[in-house]
N, C-alpha and C. Protein backbone atom coordinates (compact mmCIF):
# COMPACT_ATOMS: atom_id res chain seq x y z
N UNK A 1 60.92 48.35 71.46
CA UNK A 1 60.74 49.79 71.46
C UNK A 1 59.86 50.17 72.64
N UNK A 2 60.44 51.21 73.07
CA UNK A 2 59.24 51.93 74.35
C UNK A 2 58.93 53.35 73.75
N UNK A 3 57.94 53.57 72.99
CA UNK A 3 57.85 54.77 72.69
C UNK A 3 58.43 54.78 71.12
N UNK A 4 59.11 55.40 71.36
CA UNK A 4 60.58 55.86 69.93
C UNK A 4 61.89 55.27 70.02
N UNK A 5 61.99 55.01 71.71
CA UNK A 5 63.43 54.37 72.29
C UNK A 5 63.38 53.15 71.89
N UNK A 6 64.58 52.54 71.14
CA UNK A 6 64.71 51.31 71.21
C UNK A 6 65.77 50.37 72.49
N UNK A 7 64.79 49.40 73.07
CA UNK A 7 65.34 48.79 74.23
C UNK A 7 66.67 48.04 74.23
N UNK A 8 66.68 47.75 72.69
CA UNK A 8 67.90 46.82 72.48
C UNK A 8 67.81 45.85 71.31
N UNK A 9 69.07 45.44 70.43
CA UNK A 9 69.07 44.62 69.59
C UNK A 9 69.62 43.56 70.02
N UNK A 10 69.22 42.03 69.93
CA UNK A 10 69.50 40.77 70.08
C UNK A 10 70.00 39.75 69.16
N UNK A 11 70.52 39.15 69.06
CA UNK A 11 70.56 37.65 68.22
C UNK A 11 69.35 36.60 68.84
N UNK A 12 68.83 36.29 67.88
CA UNK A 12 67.94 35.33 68.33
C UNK A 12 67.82 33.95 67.54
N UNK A 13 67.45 32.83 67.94
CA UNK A 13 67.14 31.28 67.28
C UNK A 13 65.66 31.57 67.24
N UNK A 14 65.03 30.89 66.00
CA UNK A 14 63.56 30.87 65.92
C UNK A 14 63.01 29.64 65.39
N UNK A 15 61.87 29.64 65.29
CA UNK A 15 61.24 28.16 65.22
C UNK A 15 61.82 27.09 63.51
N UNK A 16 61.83 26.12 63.42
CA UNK A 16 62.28 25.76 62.49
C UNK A 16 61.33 25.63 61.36
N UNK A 17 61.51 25.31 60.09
CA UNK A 17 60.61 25.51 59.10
C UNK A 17 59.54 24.62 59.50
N UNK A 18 59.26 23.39 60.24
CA UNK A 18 57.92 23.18 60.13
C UNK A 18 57.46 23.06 61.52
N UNK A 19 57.69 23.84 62.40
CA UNK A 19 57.19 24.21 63.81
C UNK A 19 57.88 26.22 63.70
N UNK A 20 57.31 26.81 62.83
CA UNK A 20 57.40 27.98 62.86
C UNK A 20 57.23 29.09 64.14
N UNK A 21 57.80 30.32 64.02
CA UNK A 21 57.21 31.39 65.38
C UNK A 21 56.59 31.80 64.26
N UNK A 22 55.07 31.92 65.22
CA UNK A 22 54.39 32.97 64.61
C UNK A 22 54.35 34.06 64.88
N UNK A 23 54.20 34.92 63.52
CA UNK A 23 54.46 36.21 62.95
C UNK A 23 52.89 36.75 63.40
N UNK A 24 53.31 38.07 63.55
CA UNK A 24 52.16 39.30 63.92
C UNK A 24 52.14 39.97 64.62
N UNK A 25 51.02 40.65 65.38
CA UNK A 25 51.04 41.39 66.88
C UNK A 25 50.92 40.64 67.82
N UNK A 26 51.15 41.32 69.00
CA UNK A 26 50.91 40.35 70.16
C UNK A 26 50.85 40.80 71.62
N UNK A 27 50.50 40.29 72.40
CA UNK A 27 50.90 41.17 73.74
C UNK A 27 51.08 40.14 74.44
N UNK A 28 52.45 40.91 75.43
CA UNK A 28 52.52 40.27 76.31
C UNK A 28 52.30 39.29 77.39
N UNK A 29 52.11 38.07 77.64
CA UNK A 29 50.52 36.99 78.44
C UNK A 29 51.02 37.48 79.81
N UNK A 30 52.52 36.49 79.99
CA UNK A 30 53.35 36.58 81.03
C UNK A 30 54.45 36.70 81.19
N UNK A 31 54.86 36.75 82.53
CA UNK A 31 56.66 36.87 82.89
C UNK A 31 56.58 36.22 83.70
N UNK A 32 57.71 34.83 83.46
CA UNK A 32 58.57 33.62 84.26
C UNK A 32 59.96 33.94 84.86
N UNK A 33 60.18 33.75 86.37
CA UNK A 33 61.24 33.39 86.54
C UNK A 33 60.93 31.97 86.70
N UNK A 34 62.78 31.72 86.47
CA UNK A 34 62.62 29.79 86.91
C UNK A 34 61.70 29.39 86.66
N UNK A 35 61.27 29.38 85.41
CA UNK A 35 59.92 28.47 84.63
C UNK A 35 60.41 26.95 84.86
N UNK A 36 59.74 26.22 84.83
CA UNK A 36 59.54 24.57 84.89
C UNK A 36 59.77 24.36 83.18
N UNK A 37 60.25 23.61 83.01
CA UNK A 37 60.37 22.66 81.60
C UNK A 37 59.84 22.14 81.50
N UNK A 38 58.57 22.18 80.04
CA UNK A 38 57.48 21.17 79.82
C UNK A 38 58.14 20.31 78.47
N UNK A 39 58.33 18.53 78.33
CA UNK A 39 58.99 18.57 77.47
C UNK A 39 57.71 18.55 76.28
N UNK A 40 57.85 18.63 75.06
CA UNK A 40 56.78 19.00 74.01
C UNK A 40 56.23 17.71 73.29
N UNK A 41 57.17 16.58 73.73
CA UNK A 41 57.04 15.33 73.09
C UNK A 41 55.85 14.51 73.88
N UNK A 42 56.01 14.33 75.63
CA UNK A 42 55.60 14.02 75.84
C UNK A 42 54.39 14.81 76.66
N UNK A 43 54.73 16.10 77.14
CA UNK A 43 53.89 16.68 77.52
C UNK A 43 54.62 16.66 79.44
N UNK A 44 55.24 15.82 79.72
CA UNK A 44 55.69 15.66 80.91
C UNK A 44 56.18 16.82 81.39
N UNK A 45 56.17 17.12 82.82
CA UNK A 45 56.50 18.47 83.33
C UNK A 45 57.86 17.44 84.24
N UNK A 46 59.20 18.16 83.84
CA UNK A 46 60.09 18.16 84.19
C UNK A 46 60.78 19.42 85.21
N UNK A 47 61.48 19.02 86.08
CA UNK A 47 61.79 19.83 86.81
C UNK A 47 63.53 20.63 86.73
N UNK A 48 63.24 21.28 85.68
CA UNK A 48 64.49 21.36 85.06
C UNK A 48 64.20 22.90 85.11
N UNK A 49 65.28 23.64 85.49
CA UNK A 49 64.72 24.81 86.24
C UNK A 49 66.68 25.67 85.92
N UNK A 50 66.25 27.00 85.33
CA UNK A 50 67.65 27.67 85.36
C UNK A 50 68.39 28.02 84.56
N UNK A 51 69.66 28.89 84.49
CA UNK A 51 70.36 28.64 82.88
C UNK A 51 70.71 27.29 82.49
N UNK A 52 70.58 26.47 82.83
CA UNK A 52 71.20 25.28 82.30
C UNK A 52 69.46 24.70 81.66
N UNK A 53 68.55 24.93 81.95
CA UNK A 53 67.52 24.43 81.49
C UNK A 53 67.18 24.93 79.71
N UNK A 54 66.86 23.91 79.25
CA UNK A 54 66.23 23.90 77.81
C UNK A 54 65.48 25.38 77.34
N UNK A 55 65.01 25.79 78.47
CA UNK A 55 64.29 27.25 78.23
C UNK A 55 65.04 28.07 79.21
N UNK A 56 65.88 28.20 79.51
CA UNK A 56 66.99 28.88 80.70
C UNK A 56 66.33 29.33 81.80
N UNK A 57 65.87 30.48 82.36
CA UNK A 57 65.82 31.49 83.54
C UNK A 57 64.65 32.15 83.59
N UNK A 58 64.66 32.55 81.93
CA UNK A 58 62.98 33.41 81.81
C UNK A 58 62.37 33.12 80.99
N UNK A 59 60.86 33.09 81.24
CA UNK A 59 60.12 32.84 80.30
C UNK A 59 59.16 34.09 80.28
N UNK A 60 59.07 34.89 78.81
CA UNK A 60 57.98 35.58 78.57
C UNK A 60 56.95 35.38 77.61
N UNK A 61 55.65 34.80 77.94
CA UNK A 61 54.69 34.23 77.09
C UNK A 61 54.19 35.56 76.08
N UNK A 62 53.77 34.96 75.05
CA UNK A 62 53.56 35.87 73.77
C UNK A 62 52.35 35.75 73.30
N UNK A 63 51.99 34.48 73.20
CA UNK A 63 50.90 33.50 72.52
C UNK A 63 50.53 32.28 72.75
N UNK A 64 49.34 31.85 72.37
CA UNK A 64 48.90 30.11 72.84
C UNK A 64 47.73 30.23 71.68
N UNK A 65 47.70 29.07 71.11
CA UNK A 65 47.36 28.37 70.01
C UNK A 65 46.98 27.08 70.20
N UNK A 66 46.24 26.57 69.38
CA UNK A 66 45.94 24.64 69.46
C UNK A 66 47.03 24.46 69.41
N UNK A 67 48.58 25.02 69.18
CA UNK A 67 49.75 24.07 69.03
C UNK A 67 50.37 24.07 70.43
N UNK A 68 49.73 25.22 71.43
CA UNK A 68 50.51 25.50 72.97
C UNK A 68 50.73 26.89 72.72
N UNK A 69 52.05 27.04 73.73
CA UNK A 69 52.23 28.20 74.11
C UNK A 69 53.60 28.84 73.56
N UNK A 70 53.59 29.82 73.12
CA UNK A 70 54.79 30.56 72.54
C UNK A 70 55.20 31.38 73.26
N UNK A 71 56.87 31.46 73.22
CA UNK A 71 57.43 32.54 74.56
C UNK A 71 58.98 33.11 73.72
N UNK A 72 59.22 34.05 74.24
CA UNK A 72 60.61 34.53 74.48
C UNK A 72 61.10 34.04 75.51
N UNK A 73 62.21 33.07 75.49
CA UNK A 73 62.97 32.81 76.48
C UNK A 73 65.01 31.94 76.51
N UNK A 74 65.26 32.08 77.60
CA UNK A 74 66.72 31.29 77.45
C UNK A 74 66.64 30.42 76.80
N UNK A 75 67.94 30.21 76.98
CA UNK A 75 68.54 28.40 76.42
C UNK A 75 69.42 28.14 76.87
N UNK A 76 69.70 26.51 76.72
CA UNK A 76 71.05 25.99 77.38
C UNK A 76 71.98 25.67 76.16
N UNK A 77 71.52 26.36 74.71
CA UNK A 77 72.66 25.72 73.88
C UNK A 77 72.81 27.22 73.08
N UNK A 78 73.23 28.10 73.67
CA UNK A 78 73.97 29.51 73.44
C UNK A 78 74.34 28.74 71.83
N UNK A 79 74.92 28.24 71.22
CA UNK A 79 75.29 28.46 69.92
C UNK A 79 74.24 28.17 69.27
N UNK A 80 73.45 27.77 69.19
CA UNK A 80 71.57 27.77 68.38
C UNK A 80 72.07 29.71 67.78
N UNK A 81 72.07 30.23 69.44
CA UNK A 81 71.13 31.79 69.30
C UNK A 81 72.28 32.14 68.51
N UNK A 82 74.04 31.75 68.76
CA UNK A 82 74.70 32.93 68.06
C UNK A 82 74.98 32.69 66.48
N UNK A 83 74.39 31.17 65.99
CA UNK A 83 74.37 31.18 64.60
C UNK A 83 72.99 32.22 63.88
N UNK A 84 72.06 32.42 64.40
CA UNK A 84 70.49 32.57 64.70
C UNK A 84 69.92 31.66 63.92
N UNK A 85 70.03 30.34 64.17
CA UNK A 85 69.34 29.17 63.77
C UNK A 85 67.74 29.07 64.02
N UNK A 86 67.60 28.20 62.84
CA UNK A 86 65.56 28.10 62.64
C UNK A 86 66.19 26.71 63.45
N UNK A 87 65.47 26.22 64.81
CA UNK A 87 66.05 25.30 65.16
C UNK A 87 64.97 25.11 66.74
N UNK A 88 63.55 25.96 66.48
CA UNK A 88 63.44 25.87 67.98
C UNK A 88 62.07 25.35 67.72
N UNK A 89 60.54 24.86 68.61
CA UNK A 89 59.15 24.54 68.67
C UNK A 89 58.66 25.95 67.85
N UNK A 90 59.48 26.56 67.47
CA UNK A 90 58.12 28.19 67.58
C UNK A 90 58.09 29.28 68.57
N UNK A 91 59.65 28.66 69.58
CA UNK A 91 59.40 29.63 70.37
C UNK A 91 60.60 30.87 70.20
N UNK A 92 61.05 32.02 70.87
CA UNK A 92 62.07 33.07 70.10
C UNK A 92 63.16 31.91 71.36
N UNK A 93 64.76 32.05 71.17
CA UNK A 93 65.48 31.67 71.65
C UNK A 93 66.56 33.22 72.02
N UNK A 94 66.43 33.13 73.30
CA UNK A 94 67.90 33.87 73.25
C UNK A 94 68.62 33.95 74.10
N UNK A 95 70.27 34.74 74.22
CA UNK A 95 71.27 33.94 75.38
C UNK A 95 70.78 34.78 76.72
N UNK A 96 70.91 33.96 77.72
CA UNK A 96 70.12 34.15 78.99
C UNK A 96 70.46 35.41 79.21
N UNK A 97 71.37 36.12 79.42
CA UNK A 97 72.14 37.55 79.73
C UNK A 97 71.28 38.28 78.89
N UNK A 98 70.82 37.96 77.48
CA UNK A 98 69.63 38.84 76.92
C UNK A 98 68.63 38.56 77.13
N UNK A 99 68.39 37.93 77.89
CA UNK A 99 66.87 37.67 77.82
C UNK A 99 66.41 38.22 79.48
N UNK A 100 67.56 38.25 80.29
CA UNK A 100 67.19 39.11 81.54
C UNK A 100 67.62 40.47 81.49
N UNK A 101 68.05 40.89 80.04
CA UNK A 101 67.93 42.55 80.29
C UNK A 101 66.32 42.68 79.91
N UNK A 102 65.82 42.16 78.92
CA UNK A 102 64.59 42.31 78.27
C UNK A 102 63.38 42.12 79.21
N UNK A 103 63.25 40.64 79.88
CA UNK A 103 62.84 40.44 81.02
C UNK A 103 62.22 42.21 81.87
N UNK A 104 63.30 42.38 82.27
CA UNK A 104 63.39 43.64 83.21
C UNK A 104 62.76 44.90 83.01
N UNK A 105 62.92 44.64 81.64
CA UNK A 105 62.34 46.33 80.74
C UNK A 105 61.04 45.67 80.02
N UNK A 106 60.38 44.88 79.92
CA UNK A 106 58.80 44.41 79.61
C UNK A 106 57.91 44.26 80.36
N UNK A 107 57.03 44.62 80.56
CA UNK A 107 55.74 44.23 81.69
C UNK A 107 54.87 43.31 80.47
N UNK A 108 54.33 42.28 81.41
CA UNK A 108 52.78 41.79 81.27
C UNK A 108 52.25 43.18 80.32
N UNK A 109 51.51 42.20 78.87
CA UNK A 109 50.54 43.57 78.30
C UNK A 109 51.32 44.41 77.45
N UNK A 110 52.47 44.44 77.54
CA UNK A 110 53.67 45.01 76.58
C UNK A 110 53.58 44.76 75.06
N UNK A 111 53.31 45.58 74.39
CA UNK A 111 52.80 44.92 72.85
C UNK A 111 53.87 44.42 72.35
N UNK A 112 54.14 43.44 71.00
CA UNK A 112 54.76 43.18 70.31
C UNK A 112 55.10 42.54 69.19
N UNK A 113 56.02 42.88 68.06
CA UNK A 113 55.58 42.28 66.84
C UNK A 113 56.38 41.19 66.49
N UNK A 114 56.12 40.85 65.61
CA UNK A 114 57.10 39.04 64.83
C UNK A 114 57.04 39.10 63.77
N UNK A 115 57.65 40.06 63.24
CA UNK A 115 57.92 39.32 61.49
C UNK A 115 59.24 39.04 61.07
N UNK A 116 59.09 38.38 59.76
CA UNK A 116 60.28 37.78 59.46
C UNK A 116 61.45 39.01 58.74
């Protein structure tokens, strides 16, 4: 929402039952293009960069916690988002084409909520 306007409705994948997204307010941290892929297992920074990457094209940070960092961003497995599967770390999942209209229309600082 900007105001009263709503920006748009999505399908989204969200965290699975025991690596949850957390729910609440929030603001905006940051905005990624071509974010780097951190993998979560090992912590290794991979250079995996794009729609084809695990986190696709954009990354918009939400939150960071002792568990890391939580974001809105792509994916490379489009059918996660169009079942809207609990299937992700905690972070929102969605198909890259939505996630760079959203991208575009959010600034840094942009409030926002998470509930179920």
């Amino acid at each position: 929402m900007r105001g009263e306007q709503q920006l748009g409705a999505w399908p989204v994948a969200i965290g699975d039952p025991k690596t949850r997204t957390p729910k609440g307010e929030f603001a905006m941290l940051n905005n990624k293009v071509n974010p780097t892929y951190v993998t979560h297992k090992s912590g290794q920074r991979l250079e995996l960069r794009g729609p084809s990457s695990p986190i696709g094209d954009r990354y918009m940070a939400f939150h960071r916690n002792g568990r890391g960092e939580f974001g809105i961003h792509g994916t490379a497995w489009p059918q996660w988002v169009q079942i809207r599967a609990a299937t992700s770390l905690g972070c929102v999942r969605m198909l890259n084409r939505h996630i760079r209209q959203l991208f575009d229309a959010v600034d840094v600082g942009t409030r926002l909520e998470i509930r179920s």
